[in-house]
Protein backbone atom coordinates (compact mmCIF):
# COMPACT_ATOMS: atom_id res chain seq x y z
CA UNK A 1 26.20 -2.53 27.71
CA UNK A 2 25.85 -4.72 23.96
CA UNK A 3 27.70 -4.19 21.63
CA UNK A 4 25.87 -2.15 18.95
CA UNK A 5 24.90 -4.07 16.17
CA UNK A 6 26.27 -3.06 12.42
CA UNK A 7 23.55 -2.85 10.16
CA UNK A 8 24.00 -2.14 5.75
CA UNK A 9 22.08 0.65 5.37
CA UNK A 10 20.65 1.40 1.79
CA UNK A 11 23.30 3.35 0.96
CA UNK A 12 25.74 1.03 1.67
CA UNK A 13 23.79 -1.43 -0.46
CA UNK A 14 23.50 1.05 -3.11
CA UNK A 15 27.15 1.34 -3.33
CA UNK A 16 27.51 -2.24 -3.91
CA UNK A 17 25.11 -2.29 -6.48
CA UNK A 18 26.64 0.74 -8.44
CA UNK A 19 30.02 -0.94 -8.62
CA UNK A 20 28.41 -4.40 -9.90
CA UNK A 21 27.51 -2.91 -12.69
CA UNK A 22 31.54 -3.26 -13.10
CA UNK A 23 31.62 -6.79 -12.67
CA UNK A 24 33.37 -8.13 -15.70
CA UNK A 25 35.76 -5.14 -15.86
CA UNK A 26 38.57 -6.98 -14.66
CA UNK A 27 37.59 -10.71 -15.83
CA UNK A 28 40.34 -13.15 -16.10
CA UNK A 29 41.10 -16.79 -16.89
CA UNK A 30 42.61 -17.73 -13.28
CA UNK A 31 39.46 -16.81 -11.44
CA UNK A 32 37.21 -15.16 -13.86
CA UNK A 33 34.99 -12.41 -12.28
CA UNK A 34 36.74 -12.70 -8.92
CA UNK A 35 38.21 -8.92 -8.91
CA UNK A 36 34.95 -7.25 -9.74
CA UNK A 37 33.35 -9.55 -7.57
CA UNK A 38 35.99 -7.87 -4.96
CA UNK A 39 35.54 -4.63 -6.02
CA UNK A 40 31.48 -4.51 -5.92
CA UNK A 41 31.58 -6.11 -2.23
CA UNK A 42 34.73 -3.74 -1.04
CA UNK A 43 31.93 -0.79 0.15
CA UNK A 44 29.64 -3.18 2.45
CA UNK A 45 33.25 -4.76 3.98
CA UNK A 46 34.28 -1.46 4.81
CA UNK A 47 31.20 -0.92 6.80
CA UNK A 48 31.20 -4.00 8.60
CA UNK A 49 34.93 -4.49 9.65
CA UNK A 50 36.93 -2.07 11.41
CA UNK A 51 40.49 -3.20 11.65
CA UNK A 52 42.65 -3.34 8.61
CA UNK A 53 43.25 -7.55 9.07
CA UNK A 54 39.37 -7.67 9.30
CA UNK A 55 39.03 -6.22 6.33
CA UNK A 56 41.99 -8.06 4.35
CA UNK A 57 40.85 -10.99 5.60
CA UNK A 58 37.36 -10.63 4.14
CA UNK A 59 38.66 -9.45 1.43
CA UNK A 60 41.05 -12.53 0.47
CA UNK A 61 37.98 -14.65 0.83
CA UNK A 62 35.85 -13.02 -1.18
CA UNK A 63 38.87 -12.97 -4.11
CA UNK A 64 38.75 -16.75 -4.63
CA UNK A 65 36.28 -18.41 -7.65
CA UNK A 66 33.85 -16.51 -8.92
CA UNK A 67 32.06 -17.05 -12.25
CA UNK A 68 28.18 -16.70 -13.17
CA UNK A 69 25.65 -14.61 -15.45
CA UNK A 70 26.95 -10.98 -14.76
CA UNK A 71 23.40 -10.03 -14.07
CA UNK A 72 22.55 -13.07 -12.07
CA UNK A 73 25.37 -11.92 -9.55
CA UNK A 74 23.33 -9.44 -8.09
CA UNK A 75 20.97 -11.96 -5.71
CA UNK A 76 24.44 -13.70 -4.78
CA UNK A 77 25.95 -10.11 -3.71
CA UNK A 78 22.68 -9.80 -1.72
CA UNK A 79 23.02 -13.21 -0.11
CA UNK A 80 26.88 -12.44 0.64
CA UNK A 81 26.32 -9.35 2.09
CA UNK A 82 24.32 -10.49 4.46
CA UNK A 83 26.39 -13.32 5.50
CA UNK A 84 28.93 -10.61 6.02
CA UNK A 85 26.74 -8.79 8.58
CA UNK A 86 25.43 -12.01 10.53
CA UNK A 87 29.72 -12.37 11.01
CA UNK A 88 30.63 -8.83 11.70
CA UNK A 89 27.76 -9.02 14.56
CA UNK A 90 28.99 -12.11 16.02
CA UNK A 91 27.26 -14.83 14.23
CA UNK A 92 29.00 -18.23 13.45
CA UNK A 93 29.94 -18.36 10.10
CA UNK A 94 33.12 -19.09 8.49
CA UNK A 95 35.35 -18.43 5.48
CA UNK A 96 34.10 -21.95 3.93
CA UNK A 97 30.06 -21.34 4.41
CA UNK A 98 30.51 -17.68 2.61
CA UNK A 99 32.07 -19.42 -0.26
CA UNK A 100 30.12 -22.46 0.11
CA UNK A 101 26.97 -20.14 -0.76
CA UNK A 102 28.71 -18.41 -3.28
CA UNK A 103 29.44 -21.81 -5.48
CA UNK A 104 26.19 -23.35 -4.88
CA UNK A 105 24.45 -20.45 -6.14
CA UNK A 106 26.57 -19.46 -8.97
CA UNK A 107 26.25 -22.73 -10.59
CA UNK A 108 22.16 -22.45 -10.74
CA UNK A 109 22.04 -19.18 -11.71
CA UNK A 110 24.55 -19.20 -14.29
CA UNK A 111 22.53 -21.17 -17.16
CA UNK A 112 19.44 -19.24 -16.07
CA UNK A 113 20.68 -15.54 -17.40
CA UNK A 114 21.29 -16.62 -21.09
CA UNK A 115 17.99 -17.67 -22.15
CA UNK A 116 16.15 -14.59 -20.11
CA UNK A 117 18.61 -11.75 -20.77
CA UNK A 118 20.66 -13.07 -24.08
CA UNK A 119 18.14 -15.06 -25.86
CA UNK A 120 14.53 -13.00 -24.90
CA UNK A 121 15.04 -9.48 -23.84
CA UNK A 122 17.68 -8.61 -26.04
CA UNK A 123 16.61 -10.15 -29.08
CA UNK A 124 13.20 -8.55 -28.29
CA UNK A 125 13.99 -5.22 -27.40
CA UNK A 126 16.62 -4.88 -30.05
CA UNK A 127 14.39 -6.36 -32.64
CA UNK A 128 11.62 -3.60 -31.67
CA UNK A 129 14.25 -1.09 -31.69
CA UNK A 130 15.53 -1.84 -35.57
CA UNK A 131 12.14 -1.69 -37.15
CA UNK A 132 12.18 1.79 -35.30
CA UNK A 133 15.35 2.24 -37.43
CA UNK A 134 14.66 0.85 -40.16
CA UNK A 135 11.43 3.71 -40.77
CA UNK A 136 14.36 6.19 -40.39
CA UNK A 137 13.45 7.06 -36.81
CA UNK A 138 16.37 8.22 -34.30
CA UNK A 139 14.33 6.50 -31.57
CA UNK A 140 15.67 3.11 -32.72
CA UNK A 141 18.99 3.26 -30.54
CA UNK A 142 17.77 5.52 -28.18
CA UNK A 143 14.73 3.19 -27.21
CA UNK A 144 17.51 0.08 -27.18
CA UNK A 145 19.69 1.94 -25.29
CA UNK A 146 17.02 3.05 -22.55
CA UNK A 147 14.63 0.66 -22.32
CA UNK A 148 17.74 -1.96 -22.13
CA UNK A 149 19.63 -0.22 -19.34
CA UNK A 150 16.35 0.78 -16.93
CA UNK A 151 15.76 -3.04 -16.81
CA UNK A 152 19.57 -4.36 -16.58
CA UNK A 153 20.04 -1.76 -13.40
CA UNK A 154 16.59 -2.51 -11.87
CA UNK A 155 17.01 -5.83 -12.30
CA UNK A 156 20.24 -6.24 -10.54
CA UNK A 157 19.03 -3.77 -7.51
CA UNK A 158 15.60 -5.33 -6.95
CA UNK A 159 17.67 -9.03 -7.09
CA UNK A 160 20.12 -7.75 -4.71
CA UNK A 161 17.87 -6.42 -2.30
CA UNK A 162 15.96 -10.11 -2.45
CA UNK A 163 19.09 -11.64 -1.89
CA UNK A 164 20.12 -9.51 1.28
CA UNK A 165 16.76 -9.69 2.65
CA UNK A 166 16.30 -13.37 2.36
CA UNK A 167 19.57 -14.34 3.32
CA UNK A 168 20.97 -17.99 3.09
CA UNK A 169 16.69 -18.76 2.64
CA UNK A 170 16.96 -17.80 -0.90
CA UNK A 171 18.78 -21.26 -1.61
CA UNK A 172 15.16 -23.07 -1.04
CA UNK A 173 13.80 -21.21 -3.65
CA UNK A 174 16.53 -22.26 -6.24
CA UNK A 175 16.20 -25.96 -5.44
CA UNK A 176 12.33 -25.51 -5.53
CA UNK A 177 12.44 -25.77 -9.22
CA UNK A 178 11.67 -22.31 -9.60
CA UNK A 179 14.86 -20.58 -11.36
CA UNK A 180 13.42 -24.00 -14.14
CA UNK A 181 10.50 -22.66 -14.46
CA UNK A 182 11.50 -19.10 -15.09
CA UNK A 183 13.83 -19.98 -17.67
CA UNK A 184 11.12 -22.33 -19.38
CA UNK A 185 9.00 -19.29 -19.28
CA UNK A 186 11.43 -17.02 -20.72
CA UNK A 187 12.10 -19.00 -23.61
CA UNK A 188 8.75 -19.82 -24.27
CA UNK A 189 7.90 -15.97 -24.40
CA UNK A 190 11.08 -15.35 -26.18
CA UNK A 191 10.07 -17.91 -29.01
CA UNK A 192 6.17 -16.36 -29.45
CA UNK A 193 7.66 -12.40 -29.49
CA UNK A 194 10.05 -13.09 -32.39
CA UNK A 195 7.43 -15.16 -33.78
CA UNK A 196 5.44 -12.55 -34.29
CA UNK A 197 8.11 -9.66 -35.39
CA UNK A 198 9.86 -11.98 -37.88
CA UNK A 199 7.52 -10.92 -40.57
CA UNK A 200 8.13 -6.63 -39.85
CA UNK A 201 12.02 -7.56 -40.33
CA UNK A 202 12.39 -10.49 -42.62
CA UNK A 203 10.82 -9.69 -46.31
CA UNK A 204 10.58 -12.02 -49.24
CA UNK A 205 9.05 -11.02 -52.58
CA UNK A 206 7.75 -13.82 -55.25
CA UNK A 207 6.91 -11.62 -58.51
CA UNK A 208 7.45 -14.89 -60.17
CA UNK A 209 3.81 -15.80 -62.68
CA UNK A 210 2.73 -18.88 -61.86
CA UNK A 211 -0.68 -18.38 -63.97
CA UNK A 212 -2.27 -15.97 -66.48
CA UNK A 213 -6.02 -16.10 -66.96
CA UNK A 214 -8.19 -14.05 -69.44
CA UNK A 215 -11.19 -12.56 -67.92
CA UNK A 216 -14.65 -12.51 -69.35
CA UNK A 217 -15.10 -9.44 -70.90
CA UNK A 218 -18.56 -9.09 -69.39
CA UNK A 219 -16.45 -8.36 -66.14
CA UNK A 220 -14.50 -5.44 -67.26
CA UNK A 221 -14.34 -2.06 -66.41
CA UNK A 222 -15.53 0.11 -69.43
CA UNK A 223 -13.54 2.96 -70.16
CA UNK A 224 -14.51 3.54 -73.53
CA UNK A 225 -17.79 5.17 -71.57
CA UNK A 226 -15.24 8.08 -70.56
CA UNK A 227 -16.10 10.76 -73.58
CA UNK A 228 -17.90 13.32 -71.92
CA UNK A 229 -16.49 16.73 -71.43
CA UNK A 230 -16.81 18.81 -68.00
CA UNK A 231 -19.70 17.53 -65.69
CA UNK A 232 -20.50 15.04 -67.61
CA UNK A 233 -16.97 13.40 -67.94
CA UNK A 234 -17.25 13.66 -63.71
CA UNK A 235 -20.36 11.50 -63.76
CA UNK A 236 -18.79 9.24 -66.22
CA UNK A 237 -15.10 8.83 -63.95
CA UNK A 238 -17.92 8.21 -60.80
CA UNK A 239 -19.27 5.52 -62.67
CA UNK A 240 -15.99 3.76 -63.55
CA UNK A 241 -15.39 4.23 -59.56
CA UNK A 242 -18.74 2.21 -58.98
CA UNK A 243 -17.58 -0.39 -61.57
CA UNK A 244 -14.27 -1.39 -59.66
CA UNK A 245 -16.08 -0.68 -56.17
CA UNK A 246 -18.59 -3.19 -57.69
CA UNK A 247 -15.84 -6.15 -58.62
CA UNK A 248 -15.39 -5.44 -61.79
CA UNK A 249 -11.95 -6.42 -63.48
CA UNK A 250 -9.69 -3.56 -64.28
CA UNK A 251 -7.31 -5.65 -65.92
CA UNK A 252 -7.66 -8.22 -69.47
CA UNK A 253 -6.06 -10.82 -67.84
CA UNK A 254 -6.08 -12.55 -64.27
CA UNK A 255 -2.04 -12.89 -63.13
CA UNK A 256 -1.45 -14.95 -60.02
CA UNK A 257 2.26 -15.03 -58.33
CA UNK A 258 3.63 -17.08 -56.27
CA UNK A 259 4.11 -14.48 -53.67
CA UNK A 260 -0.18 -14.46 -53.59
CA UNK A 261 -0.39 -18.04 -54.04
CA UNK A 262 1.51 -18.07 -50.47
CA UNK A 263 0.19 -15.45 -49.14
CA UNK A 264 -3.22 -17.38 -49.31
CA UNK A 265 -2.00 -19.86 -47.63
CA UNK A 266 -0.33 -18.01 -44.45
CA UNK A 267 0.96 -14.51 -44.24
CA UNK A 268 5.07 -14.60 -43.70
CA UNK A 269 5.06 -17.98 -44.14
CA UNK A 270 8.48 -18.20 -46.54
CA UNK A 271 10.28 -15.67 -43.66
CA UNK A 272 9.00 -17.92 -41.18
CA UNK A 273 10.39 -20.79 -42.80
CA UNK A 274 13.86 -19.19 -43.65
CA UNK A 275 13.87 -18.04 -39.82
CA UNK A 276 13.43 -21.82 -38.78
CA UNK A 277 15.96 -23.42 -41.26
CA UNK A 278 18.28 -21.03 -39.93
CA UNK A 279 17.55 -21.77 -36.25
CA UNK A 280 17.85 -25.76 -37.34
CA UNK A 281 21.50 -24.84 -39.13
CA UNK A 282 22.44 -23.24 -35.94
CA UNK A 283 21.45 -25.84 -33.34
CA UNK A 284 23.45 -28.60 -35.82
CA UNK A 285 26.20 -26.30 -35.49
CA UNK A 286 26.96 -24.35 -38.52
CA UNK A 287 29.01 -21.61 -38.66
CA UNK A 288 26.99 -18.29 -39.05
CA UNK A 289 29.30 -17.07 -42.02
CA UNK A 290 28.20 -19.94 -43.80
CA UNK A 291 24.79 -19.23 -43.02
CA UNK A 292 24.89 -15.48 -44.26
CA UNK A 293 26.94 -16.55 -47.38
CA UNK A 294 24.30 -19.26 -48.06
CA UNK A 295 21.84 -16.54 -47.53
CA UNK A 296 23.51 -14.05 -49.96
CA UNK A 297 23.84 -17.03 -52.87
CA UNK A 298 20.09 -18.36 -52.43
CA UNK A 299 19.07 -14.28 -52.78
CA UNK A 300 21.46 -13.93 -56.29
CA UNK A 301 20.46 -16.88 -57.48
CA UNK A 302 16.62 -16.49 -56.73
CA UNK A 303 16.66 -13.29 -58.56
CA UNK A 304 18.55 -14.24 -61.39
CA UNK A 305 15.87 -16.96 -62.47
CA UNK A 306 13.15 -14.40 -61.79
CA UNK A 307 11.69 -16.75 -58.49
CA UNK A 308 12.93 -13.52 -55.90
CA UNK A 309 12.29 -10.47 -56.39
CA UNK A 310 14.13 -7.37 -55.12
């Protein structure tokens, strides 16, 4: 009769999952995310292996180096896992091929977590999230801490599960070019979103008079035509209406600011342009308290010579 074959169910899998969430718990400088590397992959061991040695033994190997994108460990826990089962059933595969996988993938992965997860969707969702906030809505953190968490966990269950069900296959795919092209992707996405919201969170006001022009009296509203009394000083507010409707000039003189003057040219273009020094400070890197208290001294001063306004 065969021997019956052990097979992860989803539970099993699940398990794993739950604790990966974990993975940094225990981080260290010797091995770095070794122990909750351990930890996450102690429920699928226990499944597989039988005998107490078994399981020490696979769990000594899977205690050396470990070090990645905490949320880019999920696919490698997939792959692992079922490395593990291929042994447990008999399969040729020793301790160096398990962590001969594990460091060829970690490397990879490990640059391709920060610009999807660090520099798109949290920016992103946490920049949504404060202009909730800042219109005094109680959604704000709620919708950060929701919307964040739904994706972190599905992400790192739906990875897993590609990563056990492809195996040792999923390598191809990483030397394909493809984990490149995501993270190109990400960033490029990343870069158009806050684009687009730096104007709802970055204000600058120009009050500052660049021109004052006096306009033809010919174009003015006349008020001096309100004198009537009861209906007739209705019919004579309705025909002020008509005048400004019309394009007439309520005020003497024309004032243009500089705040108009830019806005004619493009809408948010100073916040865009204070959002993209500050990027260019950052890549040369300088310190981001220098940055803020540059920040705080260009505000004081603009508004002490009347150029900002509050």
């Amino acid at each position: 009769m065969a021997d019956e074959q052990i097979q992860l169910t989803k539970k099993d899998r699940l398990h794993v999952w739950w604790r990966s969430q974990f993975l940094q718990a225990s981080w260290n400088y010797e091995r770095m995310q070794n122990v909750g590397w351990a930890y996450s992959m102690i429920p699928a061991l226990k499944k597989l292996y039988k005998t107490e040695d078994d399981r020490a033994a696979a769990l000594k190997r899977h205690l050396e180096f470990f070090n990645t994108h905490p949320y880019l460990a999920s696919p490698v826990l997939g792959v692992e896992m079922s490395l593990e089962e291929k042994r447990a059933n008999g399969a040729a595969i020793d301790d160096k091929a398990i962590q001969g996988v594990k460091i060829g993938m970690m490397g990879p992965l490990a640059g391709v977590g920060d610009p999807i997860f660090w520099g798109t969707m949290r920016p992103v969702i946490g920049a949504f999230a404060a202009s909730l906030a800042l219109k005094s809505s109680w959604l704000g953190p709620i919708f950060f801490f929701v919307v964040w968490n739904v994706m972190r966990m599905a992400f790192l269950w739906y990875t897993q599960e590609l990563g056990y069900r492809q195996g040792e296959n999923i390598t191809q795919d990483l030397s394909g070019g493809f984990m490149q092209k995501l993270t190109t992707g990400a960033s490029i996405l990343g870069m158009f979103i806050m684009g687009v919201l730096v104007p709802r969170w970055t204000t600058m006001k120009f009050p500052m008079i660049t021109s004052t022009i006096a306009n033809d009296k010919k174009s003015l509203v006349d008020f001096s035509a309100i004198n009537g009394t009861g209906a007739h000083k209705a019919e004579d507010w309705r025909n002020v209406i008509d005048q400004i409707r019309n394009g007439s000039n309520v005020d003497v003189n024309k004032v243009t600011t500089l705040q108009a003057t830019f806005d004619q040219l493009i809408y948010g273009l100073m916040p865009l342009l204070l959002t993209l020094v500050c990027v260019w400070l950052l890549r040369k890197k300088v310190s981001p308290i220098i940055i803020i208290f540059a920040l705080f001294g260009l505000g004081i001063l603009g508004y002490w010579s009347g150029v900002l306004g509050a």
